[in-house]
C-alpha atoms as a PDB file:
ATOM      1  CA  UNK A   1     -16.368 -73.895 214.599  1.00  0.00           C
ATOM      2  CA  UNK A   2     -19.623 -73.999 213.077  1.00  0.00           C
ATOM      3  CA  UNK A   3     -20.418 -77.979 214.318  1.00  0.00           C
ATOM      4  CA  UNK A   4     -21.520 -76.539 217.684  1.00  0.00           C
ATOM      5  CA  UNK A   5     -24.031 -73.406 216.375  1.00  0.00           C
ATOM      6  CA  UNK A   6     -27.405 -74.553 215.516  1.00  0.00           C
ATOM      7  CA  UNK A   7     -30.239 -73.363 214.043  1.00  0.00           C
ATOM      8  CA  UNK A   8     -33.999 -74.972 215.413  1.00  0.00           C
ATOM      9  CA  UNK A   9     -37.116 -74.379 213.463  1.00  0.00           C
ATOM     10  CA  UNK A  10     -39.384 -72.393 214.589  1.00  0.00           C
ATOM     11  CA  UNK A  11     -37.167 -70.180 217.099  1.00  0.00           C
ATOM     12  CA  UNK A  12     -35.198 -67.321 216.123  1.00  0.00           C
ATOM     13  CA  UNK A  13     -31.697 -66.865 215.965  1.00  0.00           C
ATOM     14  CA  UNK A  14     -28.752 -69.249 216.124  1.00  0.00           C
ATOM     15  CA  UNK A  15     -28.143 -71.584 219.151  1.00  0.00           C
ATOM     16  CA  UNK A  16     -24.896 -73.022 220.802  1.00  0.00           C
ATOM     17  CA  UNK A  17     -24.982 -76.408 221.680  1.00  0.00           C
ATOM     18  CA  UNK A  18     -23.899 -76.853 225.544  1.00  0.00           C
ATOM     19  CA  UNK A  19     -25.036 -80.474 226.174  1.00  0.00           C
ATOM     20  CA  UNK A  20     -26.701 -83.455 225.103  1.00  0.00           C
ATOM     21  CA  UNK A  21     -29.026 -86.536 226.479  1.00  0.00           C
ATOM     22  CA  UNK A  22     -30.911 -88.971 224.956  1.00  0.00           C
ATOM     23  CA  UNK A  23     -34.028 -87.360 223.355  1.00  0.00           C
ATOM     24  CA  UNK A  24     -32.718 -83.483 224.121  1.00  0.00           C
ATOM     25  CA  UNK A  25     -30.473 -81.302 224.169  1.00  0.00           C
ATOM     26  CA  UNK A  26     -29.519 -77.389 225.931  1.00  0.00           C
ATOM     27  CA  UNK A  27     -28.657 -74.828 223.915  1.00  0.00           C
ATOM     28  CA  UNK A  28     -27.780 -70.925 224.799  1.00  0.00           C
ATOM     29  CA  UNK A  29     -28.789 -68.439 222.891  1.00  0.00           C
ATOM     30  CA  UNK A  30     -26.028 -66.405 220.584  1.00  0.00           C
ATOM     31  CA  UNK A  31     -27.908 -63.132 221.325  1.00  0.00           C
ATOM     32  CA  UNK A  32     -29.589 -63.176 224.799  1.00  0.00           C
ATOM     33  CA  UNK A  33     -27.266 -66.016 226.412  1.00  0.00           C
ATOM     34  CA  UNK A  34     -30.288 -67.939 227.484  1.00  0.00           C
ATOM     35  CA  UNK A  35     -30.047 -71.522 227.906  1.00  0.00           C
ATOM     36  CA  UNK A  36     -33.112 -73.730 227.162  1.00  0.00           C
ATOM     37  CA  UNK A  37     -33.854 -77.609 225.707  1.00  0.00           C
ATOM     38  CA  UNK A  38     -34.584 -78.241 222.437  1.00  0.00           C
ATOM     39  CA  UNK A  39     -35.966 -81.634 222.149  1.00  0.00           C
ATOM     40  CA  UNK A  40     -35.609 -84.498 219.676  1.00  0.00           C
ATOM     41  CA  UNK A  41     -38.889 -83.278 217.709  1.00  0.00           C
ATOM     42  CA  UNK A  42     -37.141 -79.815 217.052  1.00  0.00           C
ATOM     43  CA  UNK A  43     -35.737 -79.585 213.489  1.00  0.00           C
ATOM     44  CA  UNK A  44     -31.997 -79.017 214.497  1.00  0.00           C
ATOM     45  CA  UNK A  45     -29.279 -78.501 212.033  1.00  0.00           C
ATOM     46  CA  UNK A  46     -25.996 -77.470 212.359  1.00  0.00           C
ATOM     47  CA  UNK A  47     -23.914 -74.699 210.993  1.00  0.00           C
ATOM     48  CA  UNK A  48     -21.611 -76.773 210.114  1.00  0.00           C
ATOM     49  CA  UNK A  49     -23.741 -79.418 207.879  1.00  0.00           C
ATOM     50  CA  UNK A  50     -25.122 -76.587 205.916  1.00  0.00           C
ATOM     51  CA  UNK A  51     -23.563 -75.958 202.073  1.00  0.00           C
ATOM     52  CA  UNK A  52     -24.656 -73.289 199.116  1.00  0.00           C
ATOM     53  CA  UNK A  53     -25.071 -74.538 196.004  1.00  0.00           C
ATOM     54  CA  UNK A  54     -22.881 -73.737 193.267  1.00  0.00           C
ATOM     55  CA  UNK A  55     -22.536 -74.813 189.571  1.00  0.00           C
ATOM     56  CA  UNK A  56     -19.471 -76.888 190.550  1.00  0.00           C
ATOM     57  CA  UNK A  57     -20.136 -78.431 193.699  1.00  0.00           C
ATOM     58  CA  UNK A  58     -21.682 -77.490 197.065  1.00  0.00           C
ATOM     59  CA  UNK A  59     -19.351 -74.747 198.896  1.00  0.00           C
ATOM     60  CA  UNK A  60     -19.754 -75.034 203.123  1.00  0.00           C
ATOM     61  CA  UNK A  61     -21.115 -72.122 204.632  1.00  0.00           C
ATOM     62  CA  UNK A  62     -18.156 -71.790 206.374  1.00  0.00           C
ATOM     63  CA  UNK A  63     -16.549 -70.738 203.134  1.00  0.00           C
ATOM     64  CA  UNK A  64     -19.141 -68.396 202.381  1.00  0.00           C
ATOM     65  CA  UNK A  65     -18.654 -66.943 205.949  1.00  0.00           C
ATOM     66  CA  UNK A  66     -15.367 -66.415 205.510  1.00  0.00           C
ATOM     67  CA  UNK A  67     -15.608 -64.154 202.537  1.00  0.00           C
ATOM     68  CA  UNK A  68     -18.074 -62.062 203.496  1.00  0.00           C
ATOM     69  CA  UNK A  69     -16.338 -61.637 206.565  1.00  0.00           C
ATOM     70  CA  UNK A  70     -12.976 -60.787 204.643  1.00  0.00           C
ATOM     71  CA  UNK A  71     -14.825 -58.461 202.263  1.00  0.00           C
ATOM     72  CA  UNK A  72     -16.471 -56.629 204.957  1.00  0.00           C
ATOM     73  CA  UNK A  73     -13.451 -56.260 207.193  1.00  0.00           C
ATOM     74  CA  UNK A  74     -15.119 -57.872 210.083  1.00  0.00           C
ATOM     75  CA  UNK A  75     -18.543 -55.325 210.290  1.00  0.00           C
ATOM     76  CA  UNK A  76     -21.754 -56.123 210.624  1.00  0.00           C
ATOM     77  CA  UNK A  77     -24.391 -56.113 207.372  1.00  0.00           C
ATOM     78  CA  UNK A  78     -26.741 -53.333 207.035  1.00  0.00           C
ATOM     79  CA  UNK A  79     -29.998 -54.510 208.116  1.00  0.00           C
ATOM     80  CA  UNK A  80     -31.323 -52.858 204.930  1.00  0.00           C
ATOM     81  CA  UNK A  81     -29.741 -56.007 202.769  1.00  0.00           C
ATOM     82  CA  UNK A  82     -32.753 -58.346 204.702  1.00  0.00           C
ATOM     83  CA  UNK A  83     -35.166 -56.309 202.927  1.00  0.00           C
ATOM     84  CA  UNK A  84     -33.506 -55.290 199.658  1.00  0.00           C
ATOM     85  CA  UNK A  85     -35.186 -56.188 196.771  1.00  0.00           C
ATOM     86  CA  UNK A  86     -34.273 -59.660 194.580  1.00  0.00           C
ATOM     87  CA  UNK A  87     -31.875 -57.947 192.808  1.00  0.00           C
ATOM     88  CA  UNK A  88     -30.200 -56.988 195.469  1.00  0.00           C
ATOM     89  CA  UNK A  89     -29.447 -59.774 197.526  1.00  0.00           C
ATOM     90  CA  UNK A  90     -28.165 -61.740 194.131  1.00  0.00           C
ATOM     91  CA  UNK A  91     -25.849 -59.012 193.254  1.00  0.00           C
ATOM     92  CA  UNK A  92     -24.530 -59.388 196.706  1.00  0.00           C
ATOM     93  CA  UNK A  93     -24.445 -62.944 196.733  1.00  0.00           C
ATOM     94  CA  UNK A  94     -22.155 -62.997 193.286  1.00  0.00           C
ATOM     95  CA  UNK A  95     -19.815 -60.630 194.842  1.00  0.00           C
ATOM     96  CA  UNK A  96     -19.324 -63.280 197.536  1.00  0.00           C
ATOM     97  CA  UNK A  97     -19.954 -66.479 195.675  1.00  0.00           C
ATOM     98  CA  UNK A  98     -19.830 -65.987 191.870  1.00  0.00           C
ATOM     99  CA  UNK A  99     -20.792 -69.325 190.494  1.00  0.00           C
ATOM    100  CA  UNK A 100     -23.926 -70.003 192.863  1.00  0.00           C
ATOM    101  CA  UNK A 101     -26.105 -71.497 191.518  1.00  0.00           C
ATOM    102  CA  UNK A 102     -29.282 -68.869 191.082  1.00  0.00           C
ATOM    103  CA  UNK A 103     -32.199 -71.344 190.392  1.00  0.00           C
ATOM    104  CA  UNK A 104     -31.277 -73.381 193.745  1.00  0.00           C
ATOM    105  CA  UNK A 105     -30.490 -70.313 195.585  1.00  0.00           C
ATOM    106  CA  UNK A 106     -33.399 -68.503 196.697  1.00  0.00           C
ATOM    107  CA  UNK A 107     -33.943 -64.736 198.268  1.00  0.00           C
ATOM    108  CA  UNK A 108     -34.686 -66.974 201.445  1.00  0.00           C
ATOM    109  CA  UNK A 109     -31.392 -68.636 201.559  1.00  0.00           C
ATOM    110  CA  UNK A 110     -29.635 -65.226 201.002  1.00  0.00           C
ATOM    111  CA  UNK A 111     -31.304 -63.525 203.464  1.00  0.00           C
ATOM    112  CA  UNK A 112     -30.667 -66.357 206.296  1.00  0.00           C
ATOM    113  CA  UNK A 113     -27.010 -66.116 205.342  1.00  0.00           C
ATOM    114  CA  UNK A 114     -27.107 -62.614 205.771  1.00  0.00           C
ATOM    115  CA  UNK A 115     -28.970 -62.989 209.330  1.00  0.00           C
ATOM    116  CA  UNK A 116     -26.729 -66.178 210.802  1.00  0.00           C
ATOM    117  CA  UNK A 117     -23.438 -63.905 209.476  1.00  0.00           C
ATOM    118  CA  UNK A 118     -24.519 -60.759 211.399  1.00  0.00           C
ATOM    119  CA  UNK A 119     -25.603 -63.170 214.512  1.00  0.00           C
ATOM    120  CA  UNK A 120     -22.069 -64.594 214.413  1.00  0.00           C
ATOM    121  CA  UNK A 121     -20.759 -61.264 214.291  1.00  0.00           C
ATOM    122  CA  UNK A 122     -22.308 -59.675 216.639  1.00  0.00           C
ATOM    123  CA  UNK A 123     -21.801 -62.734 219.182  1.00  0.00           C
ATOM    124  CA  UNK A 124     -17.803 -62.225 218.725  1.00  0.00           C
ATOM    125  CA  UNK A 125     -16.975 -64.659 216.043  1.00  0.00           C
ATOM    126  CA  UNK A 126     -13.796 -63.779 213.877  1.00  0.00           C
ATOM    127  CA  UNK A 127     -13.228 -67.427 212.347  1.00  0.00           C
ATOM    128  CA  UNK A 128     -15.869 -69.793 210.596  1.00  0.00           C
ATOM    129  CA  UNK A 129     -13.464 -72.529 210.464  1.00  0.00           C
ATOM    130  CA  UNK A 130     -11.888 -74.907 212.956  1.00  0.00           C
ATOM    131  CA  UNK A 131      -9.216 -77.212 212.458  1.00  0.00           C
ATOM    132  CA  UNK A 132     -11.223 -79.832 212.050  1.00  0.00           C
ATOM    133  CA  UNK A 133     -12.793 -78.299 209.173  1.00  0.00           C
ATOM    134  CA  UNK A 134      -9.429 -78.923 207.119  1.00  0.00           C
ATOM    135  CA  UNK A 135      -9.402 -82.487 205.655  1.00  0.00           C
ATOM    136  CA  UNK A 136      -6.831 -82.065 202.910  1.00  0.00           C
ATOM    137  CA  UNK A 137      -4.176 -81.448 206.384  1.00  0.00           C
ATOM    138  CA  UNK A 138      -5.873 -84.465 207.453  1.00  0.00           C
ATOM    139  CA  UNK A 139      -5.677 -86.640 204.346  1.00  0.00           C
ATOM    140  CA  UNK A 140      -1.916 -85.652 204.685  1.00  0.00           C
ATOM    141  CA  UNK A 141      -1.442 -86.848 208.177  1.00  0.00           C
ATOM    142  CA  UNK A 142      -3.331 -90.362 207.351  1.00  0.00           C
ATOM    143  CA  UNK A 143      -0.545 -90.674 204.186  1.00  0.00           C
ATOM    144  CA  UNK A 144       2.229 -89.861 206.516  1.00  0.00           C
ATOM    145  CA  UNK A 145       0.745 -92.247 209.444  1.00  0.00           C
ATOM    146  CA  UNK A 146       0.596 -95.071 206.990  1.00  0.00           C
ATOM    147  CA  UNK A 147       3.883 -94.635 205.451  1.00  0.00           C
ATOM    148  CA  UNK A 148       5.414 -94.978 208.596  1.00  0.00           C
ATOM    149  CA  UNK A 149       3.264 -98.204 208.956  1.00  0.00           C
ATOM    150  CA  UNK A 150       5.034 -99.427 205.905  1.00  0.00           C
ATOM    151  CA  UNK A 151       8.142 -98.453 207.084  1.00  0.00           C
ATOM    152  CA  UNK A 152       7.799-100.237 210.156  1.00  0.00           C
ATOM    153  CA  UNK A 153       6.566-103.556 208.591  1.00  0.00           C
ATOM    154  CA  UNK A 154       9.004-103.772 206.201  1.00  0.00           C
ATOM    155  CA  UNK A 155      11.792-103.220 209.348  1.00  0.00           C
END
């Protein structure tokens, strides 16, 4: 779900891709609906690529999407948690992800979260995840598939 929102330096708010070409691409705005090009010069990242760093391993955003999304019953943030003090956004932050990692986590990174999450929201999202954002179902399939190639070759 997240593959297809975008995030461009230098412009505000999250992006949906629409199309591609060689050295651009158009984009609609999440907020205003806008369409516009974003060229190949643009730092573009997707949703999707993005992960938080924990003391375990990295944890998509998708994940951390999820749960606040969960713990907040679907609402919107309070704007007030984009200008809360350090403190603040960390407590916040363990309530969602306890074993972040806090000296690779900025008040930055928290605060982005907090803005992309409300943008989703507010654009209608209800699910960070897609199905192709599940590879253990997938790792299943490719055992069953090649079983079935065994099976067959052994016939």
């Amino acid at each position: 779900m997240l593959k297809k929102i975008l995030s461009i330096s230098g412009k505000p708010g999250l992006y949906k891709l629409i199309s591609y070409g060689k050295n651009i691409i158009v984009v609609e705005s999440l907020a205003d609906k806008k369409r516009m090009p974003a060229y190949s010069y643009n730092k573009i990242i997707s949703l999707g690529d993005i992960a938080i760093y924990t003391t375990d391993e990295e944890v998509p955003l998708a994940d951390v999407m999820e749960t606040i999304y969960e713990q907040n019953g679907g609402k919107v943030l309070d704007k007030k948690a984009l200008t809360a003090d350090a403190n603040a956004l960390h407590t916040f932050f363990a309530g969602v992800l306890p074993n972040y990692d806090t000296d690779r986590v900025y008040d930055t990174d928290i605060k982005k979260v907090i803005a992309w999450y409300n943008i989703l929201v507010e654009a209608g999202f209800t699910s960070f995840k897609s199905d192709d954002d599940k590879p253990a179902e997938e790792d299943d399939d490719a055992e069953s598939k090649e079983a079935e190639t065994k099976k067959d070759t052994n016939k």
